[in-house]
Protein backbone atom coordinates (compact mmCIF):
# COMPACT_ATOMS: atom_id res chain seq x y z
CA UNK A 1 66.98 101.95 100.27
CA UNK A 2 67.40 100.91 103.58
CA UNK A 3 68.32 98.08 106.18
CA UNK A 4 69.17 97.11 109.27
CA UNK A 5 73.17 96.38 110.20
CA UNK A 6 72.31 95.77 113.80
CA UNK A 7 74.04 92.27 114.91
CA UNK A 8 75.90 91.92 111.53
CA UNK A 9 79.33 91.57 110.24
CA UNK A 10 81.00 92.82 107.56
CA UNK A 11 83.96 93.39 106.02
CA UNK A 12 85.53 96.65 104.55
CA UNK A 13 88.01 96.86 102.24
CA UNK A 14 90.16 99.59 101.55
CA UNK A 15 89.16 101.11 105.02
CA UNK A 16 92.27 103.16 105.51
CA UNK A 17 90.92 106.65 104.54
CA UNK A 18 87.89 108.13 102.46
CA UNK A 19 84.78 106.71 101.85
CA UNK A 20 86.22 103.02 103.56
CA UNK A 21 86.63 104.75 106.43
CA UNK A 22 83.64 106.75 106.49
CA UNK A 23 81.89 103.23 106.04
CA UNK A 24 83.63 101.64 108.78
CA UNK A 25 82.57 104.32 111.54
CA UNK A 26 78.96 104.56 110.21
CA UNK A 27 78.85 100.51 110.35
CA UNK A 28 79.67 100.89 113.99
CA UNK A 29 77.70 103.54 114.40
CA UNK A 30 74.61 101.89 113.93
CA UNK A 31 75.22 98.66 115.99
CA UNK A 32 77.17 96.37 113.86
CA UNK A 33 78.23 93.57 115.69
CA UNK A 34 81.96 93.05 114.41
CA UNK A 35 83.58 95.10 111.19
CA UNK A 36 86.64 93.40 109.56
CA UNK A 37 89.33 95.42 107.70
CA UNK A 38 91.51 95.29 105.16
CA UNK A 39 93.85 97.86 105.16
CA UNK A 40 97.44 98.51 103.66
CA UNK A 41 98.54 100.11 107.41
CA UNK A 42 97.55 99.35 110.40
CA UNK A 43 98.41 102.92 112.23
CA UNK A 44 96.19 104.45 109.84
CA UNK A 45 93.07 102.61 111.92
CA UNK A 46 93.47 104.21 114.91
């Protein structure tokens, strides 16, 4: 399956490490427009 992210939003959860993270930078990637996070801490996102 596949679909277009271009000019959408989402939101990631557990995005501090893995498969979150791995999410997050393919989201952005392919031309999301914004990607929320939730993460447990915040020095781990940058």
């Amino acid at each position: 399956m596949s679909f277009d992210i271009t000019d959408k939003v989402a939101l990631v959860t557990g995005a501090n490490r893995g498969i979150g993270k791995s999410i997050v930078e393919s989201f952005l990637a392919h031309g999301a427009k914004k990607v929320y996070l939730a993460v447990r801490d915040l020095d781990s996102t940058t």
